[in-house]
C-alpha atoms as a PDB file:
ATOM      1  CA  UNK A   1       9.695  10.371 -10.730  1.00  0.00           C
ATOM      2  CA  UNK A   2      12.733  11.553 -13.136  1.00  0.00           C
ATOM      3  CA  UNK A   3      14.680   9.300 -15.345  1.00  0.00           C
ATOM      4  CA  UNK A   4      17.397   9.311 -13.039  1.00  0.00           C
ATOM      5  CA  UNK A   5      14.944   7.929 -10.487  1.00  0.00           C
ATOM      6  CA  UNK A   6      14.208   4.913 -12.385  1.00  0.00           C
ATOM      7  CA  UNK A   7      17.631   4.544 -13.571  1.00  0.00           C
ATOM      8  CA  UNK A   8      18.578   3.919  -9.729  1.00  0.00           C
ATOM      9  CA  UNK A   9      15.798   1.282  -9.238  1.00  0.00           C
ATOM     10  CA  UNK A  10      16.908  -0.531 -11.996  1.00  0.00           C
ATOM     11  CA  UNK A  11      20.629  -0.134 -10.925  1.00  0.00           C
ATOM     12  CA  UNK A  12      19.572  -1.940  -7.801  1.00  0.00           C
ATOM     13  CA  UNK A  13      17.144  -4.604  -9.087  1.00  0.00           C
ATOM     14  CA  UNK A  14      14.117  -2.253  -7.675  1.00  0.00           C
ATOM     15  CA  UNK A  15      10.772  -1.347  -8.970  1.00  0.00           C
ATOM     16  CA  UNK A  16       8.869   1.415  -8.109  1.00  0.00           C
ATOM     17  CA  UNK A  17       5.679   2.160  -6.359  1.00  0.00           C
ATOM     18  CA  UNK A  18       3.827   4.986  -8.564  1.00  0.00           C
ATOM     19  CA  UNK A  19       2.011   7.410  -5.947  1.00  0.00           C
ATOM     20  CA  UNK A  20      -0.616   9.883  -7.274  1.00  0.00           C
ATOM     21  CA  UNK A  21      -2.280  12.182  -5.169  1.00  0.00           C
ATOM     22  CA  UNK A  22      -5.923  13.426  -5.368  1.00  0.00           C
ATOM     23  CA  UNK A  23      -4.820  16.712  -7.522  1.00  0.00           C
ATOM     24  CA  UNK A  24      -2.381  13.855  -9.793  1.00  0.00           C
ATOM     25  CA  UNK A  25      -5.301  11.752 -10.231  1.00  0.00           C
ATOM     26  CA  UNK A  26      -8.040  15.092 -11.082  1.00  0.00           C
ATOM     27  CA  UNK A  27      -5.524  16.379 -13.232  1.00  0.00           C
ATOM     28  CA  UNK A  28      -2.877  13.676 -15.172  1.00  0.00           C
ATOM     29  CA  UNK A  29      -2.762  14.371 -18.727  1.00  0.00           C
ATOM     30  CA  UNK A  30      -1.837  11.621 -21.420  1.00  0.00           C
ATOM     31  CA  UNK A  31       2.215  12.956 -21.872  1.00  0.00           C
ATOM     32  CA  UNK A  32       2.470  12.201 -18.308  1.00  0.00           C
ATOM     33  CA  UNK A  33       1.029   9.102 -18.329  1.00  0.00           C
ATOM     34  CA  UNK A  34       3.442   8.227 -21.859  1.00  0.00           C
ATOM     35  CA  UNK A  35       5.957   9.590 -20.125  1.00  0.00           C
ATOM     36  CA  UNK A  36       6.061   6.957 -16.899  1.00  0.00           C
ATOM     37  CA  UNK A  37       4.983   4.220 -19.285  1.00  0.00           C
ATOM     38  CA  UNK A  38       7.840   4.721 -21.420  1.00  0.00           C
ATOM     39  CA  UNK A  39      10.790   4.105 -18.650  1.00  0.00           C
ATOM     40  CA  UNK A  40       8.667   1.536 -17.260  1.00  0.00           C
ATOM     41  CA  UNK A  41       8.833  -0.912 -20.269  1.00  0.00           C
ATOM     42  CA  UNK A  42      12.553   0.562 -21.099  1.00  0.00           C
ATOM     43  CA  UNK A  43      13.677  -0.961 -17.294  1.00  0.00           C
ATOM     44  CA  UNK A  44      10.774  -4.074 -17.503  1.00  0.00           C
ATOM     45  CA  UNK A  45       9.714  -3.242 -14.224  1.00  0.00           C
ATOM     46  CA  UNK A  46       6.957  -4.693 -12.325  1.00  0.00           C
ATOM     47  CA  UNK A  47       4.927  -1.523 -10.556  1.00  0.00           C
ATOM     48  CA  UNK A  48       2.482  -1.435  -7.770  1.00  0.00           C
ATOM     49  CA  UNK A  49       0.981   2.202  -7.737  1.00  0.00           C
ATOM     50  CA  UNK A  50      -0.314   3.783  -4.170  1.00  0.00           C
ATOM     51  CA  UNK A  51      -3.786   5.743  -4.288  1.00  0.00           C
ATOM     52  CA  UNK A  52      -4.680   8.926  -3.268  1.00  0.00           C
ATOM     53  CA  UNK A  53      -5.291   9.214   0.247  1.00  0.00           C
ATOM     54  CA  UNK A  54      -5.540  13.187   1.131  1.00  0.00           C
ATOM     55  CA  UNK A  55      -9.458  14.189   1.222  1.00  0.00           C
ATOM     56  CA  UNK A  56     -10.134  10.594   0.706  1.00  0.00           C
ATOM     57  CA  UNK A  57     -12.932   8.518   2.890  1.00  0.00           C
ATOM     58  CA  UNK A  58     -15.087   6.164   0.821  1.00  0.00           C
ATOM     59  CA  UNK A  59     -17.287   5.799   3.936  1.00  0.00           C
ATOM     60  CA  UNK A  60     -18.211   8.973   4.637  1.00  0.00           C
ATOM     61  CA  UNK A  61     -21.447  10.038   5.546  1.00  0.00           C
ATOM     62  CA  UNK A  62     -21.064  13.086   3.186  1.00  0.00           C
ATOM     63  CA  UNK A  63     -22.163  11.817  -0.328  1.00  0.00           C
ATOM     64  CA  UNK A  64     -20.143  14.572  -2.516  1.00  0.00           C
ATOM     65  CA  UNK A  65     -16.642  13.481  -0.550  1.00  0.00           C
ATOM     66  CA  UNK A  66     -17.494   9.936  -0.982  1.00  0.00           C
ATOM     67  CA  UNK A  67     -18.365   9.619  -4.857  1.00  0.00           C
ATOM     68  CA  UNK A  68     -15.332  11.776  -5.167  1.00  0.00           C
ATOM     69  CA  UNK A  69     -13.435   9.509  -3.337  1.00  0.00           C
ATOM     70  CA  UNK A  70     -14.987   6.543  -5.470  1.00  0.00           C
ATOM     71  CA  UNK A  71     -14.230   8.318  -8.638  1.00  0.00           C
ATOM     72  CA  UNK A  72     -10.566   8.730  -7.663  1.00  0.00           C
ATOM     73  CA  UNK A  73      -9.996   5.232  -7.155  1.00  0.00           C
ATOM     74  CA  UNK A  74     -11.667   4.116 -10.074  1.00  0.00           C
ATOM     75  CA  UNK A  75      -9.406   6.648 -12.046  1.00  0.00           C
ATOM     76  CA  UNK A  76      -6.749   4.893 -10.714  1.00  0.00           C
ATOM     77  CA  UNK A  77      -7.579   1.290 -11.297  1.00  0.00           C
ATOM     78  CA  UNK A  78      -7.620   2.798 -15.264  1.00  0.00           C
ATOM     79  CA  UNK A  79      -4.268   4.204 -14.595  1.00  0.00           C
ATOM     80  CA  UNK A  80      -2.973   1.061 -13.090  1.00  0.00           C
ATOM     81  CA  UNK A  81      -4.321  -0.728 -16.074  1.00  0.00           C
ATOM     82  CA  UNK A  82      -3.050   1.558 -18.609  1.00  0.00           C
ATOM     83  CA  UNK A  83       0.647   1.423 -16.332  1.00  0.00           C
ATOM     84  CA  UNK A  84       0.351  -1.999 -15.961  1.00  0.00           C
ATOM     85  CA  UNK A  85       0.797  -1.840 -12.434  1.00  0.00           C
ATOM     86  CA  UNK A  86      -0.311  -5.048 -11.085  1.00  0.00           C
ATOM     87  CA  UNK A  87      -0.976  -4.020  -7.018  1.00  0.00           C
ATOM     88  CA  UNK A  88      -3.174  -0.330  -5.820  1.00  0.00           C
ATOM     89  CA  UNK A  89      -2.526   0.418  -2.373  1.00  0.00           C
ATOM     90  CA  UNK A  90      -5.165   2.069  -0.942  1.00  0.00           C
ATOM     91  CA  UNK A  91      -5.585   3.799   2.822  1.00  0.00           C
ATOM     92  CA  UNK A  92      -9.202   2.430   3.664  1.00  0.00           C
ATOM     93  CA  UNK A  93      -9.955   6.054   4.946  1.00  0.00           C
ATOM     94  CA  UNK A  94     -11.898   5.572   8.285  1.00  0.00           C
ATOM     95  CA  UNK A  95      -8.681   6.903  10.450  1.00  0.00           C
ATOM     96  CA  UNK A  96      -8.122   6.643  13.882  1.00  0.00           C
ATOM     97  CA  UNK A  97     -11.837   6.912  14.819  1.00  0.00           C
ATOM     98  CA  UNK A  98     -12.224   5.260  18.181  1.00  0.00           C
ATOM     99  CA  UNK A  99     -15.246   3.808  19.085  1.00  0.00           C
ATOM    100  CA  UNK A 100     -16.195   0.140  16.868  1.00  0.00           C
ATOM    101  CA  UNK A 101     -19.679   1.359  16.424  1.00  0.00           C
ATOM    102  CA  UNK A 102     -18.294   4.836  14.472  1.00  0.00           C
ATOM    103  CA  UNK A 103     -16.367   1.871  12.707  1.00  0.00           C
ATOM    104  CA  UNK A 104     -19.205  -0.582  11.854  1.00  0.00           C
ATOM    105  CA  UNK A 105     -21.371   2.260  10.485  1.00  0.00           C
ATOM    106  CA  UNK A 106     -18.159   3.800   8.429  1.00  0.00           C
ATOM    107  CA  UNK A 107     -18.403   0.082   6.853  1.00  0.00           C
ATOM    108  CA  UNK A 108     -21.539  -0.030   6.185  1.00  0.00           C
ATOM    109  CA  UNK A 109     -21.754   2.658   4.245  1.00  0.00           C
ATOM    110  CA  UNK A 110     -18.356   1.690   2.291  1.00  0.00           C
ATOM    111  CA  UNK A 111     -18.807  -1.493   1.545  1.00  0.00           C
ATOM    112  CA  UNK A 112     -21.066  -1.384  -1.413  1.00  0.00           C
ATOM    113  CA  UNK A 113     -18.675   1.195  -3.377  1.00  0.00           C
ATOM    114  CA  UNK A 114     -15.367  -0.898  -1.720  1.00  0.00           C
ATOM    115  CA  UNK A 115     -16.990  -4.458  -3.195  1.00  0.00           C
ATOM    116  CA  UNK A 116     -17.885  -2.390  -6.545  1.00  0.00           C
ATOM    117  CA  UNK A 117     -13.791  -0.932  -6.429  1.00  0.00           C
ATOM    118  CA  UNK A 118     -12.588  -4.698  -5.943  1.00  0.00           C
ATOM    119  CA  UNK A 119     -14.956  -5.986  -8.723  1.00  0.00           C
ATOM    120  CA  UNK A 120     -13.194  -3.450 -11.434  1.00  0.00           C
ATOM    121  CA  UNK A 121     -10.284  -4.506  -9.815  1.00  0.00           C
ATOM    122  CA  UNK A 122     -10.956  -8.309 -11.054  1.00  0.00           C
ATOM    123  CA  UNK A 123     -11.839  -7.179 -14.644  1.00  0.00           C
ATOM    124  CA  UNK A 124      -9.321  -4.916 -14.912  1.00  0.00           C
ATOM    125  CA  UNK A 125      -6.780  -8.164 -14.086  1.00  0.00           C
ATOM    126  CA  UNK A 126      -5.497  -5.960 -10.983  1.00  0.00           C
ATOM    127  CA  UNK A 127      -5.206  -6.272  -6.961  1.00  0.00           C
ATOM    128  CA  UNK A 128      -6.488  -3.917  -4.513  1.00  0.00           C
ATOM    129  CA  UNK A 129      -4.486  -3.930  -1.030  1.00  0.00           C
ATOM    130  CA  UNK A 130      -5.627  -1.810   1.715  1.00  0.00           C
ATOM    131  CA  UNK A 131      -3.023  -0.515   4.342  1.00  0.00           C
ATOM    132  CA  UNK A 132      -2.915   0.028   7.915  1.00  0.00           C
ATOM    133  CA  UNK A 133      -2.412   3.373   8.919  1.00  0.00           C
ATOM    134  CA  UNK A 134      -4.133   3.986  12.879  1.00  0.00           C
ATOM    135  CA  UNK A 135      -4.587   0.395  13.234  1.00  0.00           C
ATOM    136  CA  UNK A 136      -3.750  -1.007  16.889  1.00  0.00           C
ATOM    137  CA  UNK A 137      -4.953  -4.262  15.868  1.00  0.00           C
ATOM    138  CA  UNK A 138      -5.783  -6.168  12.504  1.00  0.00           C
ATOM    139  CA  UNK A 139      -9.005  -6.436  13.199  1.00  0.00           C
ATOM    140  CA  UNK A 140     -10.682  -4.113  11.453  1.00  0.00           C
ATOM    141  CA  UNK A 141      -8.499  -4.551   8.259  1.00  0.00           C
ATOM    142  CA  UNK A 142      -9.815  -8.333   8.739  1.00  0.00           C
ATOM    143  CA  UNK A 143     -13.515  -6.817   8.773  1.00  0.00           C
ATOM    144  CA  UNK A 144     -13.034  -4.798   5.858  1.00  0.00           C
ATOM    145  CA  UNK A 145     -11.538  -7.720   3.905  1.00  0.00           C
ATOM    146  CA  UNK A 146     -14.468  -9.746   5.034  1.00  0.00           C
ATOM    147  CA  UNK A 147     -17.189  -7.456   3.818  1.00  0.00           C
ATOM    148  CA  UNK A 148     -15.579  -7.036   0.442  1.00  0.00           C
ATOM    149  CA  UNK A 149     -15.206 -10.730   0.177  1.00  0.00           C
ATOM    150  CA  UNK A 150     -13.209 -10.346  -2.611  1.00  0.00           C
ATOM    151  CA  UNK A 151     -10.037 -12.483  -4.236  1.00  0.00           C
ATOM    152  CA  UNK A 152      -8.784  -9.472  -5.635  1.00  0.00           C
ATOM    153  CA  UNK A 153      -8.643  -7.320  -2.522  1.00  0.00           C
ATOM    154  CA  UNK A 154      -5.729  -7.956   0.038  1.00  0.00           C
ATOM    155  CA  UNK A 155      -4.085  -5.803   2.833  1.00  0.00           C
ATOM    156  CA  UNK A 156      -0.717  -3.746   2.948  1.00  0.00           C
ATOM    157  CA  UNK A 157       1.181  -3.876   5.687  1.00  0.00           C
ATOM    158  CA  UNK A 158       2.932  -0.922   6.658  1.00  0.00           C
ATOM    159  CA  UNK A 159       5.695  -1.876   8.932  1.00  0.00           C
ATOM    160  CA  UNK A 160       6.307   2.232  10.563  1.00  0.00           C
ATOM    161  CA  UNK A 161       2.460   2.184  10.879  1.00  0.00           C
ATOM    162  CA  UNK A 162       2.609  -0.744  12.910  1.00  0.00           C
ATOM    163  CA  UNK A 163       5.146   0.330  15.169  1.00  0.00           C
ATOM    164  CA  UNK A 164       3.665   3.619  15.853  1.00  0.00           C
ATOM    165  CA  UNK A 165       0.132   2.153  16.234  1.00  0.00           C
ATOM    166  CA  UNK A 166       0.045  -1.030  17.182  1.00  0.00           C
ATOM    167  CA  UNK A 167       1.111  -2.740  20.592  1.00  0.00           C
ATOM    168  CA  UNK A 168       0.531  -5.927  19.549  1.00  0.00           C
ATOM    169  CA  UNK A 169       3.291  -8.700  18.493  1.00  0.00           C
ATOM    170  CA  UNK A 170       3.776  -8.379  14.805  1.00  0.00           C
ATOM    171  CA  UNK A 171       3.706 -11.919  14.333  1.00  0.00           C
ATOM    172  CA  UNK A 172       0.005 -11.925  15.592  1.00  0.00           C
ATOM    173  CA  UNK A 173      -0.483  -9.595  12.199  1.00  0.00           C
ATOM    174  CA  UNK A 174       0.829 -12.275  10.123  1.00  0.00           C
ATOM    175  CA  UNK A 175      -1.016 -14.810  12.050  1.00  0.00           C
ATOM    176  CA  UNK A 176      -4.609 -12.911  11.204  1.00  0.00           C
ATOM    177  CA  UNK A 177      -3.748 -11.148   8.129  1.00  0.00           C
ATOM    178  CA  UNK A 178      -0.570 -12.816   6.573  1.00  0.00           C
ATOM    179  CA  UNK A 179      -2.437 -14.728   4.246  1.00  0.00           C
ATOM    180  CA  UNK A 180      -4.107 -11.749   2.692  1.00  0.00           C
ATOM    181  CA  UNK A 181      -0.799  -9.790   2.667  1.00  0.00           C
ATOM    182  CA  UNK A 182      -0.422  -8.282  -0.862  1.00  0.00           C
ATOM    183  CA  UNK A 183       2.252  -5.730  -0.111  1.00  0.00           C
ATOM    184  CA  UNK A 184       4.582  -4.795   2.409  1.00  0.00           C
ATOM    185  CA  UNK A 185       5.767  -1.165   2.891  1.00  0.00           C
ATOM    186  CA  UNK A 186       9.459  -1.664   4.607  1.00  0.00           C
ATOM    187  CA  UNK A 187      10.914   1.928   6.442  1.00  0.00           C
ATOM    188  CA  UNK A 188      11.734   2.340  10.294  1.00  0.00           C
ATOM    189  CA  UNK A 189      10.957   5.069  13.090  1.00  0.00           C
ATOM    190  CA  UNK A 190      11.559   5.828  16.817  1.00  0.00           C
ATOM    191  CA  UNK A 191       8.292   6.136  17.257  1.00  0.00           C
ATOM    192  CA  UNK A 192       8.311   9.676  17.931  1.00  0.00           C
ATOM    193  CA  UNK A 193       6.539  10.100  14.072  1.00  0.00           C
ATOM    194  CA  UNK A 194       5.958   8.601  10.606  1.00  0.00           C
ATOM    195  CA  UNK A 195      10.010   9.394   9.797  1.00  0.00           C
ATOM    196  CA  UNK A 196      10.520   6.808   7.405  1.00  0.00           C
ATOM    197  CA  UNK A 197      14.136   6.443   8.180  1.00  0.00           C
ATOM    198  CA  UNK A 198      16.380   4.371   6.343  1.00  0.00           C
ATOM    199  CA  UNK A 199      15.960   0.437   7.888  1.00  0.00           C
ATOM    200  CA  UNK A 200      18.207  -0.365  11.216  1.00  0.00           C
ATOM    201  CA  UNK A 201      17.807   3.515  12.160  1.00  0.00           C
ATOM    202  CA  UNK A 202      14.353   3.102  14.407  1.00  0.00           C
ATOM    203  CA  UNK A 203      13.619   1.119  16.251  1.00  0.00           C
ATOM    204  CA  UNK A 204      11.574  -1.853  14.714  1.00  0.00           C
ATOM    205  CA  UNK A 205      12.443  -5.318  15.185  1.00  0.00           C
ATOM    206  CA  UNK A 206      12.779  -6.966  11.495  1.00  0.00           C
ATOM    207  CA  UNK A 207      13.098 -10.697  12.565  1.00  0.00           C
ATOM    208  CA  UNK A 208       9.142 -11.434  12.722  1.00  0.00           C
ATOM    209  CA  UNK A 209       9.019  -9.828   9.314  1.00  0.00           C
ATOM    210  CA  UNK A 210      12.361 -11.712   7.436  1.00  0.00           C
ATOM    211  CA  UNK A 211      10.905 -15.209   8.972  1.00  0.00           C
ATOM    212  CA  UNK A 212       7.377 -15.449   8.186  1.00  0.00           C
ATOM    213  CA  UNK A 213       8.490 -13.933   4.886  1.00  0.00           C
ATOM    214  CA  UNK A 214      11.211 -16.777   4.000  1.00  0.00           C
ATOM    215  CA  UNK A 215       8.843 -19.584   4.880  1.00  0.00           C
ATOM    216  CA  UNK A 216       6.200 -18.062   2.246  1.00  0.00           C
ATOM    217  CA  UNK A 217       6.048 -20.589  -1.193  1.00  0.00           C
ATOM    218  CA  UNK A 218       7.287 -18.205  -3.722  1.00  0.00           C
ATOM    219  CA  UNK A 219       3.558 -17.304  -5.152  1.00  0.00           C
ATOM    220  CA  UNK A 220       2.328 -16.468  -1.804  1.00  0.00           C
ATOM    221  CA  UNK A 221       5.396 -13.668  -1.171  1.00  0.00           C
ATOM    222  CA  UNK A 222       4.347 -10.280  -0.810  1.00  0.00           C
ATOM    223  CA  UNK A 223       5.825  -6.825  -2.925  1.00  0.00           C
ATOM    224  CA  UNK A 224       8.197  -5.722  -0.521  1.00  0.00           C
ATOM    225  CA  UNK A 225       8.019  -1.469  -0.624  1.00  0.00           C
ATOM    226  CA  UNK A 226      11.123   0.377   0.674  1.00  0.00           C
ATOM    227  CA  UNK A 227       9.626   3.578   1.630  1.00  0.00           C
ATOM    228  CA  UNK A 228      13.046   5.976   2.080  1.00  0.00           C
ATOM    229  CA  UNK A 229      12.790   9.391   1.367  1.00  0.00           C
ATOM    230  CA  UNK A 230      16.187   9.661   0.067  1.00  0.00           C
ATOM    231  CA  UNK A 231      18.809   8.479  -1.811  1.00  0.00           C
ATOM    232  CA  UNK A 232      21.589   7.950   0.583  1.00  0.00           C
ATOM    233  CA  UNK A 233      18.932   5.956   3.278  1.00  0.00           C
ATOM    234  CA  UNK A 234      17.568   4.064  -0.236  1.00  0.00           C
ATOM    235  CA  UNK A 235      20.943   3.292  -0.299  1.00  0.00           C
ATOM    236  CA  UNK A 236      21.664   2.235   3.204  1.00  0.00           C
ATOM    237  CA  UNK A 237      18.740   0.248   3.037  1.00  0.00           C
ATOM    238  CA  UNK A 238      19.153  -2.127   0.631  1.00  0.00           C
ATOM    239  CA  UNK A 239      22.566  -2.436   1.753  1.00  0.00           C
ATOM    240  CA  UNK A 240      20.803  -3.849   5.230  1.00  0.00           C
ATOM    241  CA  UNK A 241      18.383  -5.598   3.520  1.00  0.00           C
ATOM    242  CA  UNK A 242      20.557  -7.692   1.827  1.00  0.00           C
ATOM    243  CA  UNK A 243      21.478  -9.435   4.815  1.00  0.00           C
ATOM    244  CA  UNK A 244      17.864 -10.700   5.468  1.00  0.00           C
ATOM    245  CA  UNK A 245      18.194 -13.046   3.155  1.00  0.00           C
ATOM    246  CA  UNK A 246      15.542 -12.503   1.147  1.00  0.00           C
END
């Protein structure tokens, strides 16, 4: 991100989401990382920071790819210390595989290095939230959550993923997961790709979203993530979200 970048969050009340991919997090250097500090405490904002996720699977059955996965996200629980970045969003890594028993066996060789990730995550003071990326239902995010067992791990929900994924209702997300919902990543789509168009040009139905979110107590409420990829829909955005009423 530029200075100008931040300067437009804090124009519009925003903080950011700090993503570093698997060549950021091999590679960041301590000017960087001074650098994104700096403009952080100049604007007081309250960061969440998004995890690698290309050549990432912390279940894999190949040991090299997943200690290098584990490394990576242990790299950046330090970063999100040292950035002070209270929420890591992290893409569980088991894909769109389709058959449960592929799942249960991509678990079971996660979960010791997942519960190990969410245990640095308590000492470190931080919160882990894993998204939904393939998911057609929230069960196996519930599975995952339930094999960590963990107060410091949560789930993101990624409102594009779920309409490009899921049939399902998206109240019956919140009614399994809502609880656990750390983050929410807020863009739209016509569900002809993973656009991330500015909100009210897709297709996704909002309502679901805006009401279980206003009946939350104000501890319980979720980061909410606007996930444009430019200014003018960052922009446009906001100026639709602020009729949610938020």
């Amino acid at each position: 991100m530029t200075g100008e970048a931040f300067a437009l969050l804090a124009d519009y009340q925003m903080f950011p989401e700090l993503y570093f991919s698997s060549r950021d997090v091999d590679n960041v250097n301590e000017d960087f990382l001074n650098f994104l500090k700096e403009h952080i405490d100049k604007h007081s904002f309250r960061s969440s920071l998004h995890a690698p996720f290309m050549e990432q699977d912390i279940g894999s059955a190949d040991d090299s790819l997943q200690q290098r996965t584990y490394r990576r996200l242990q790299h950046t629980l330090d970063m999100a210390a040292r950035l002070g970045s209270q929420r890591i969003v992290v893409h569980p890594g088991y894909g769109d595989m389709p058959d449960e028993d592929d799942f249960r066996q991509w678990l079971k060789r996660a979960g010791g290095l997942l519960k190990s990730l969410c245990q640095s995550a308590c000492t470190l003071g931080r919160q882990i939230a894993f998204e939904n990326i393939y998911d057609s239902t929230p069960e196996r995010l519930y599975m995952l959550l339930d094999t960590v067992e963990s107060e410091c791990a949560g789930i993101c929900f990624d409102t594009g993923h779920y309409n490009l994924f899921s049939p399902l209702p998206m109240q019956s997300w919140f009614d399994r997961l809502g609880h656990s919902i750390l983050v929410c990543h807020i863009h739209d789509n016509d569900r002809s790709g993973d656009q991330h168009l500015a909100i009210g040009d897709g297709c996704i139905d909002y309502n679901p979203l805006i009401a279980w979110y206003n009946q939350l107590d104000i501890q319980k409420k979720p980061v909410m993530t606007l996930e444009a990829l430019n200014r003018a829909d960052v922009i446009k955005s906001i100026t639709r979200i602020r009729t949610w009423g938020l």
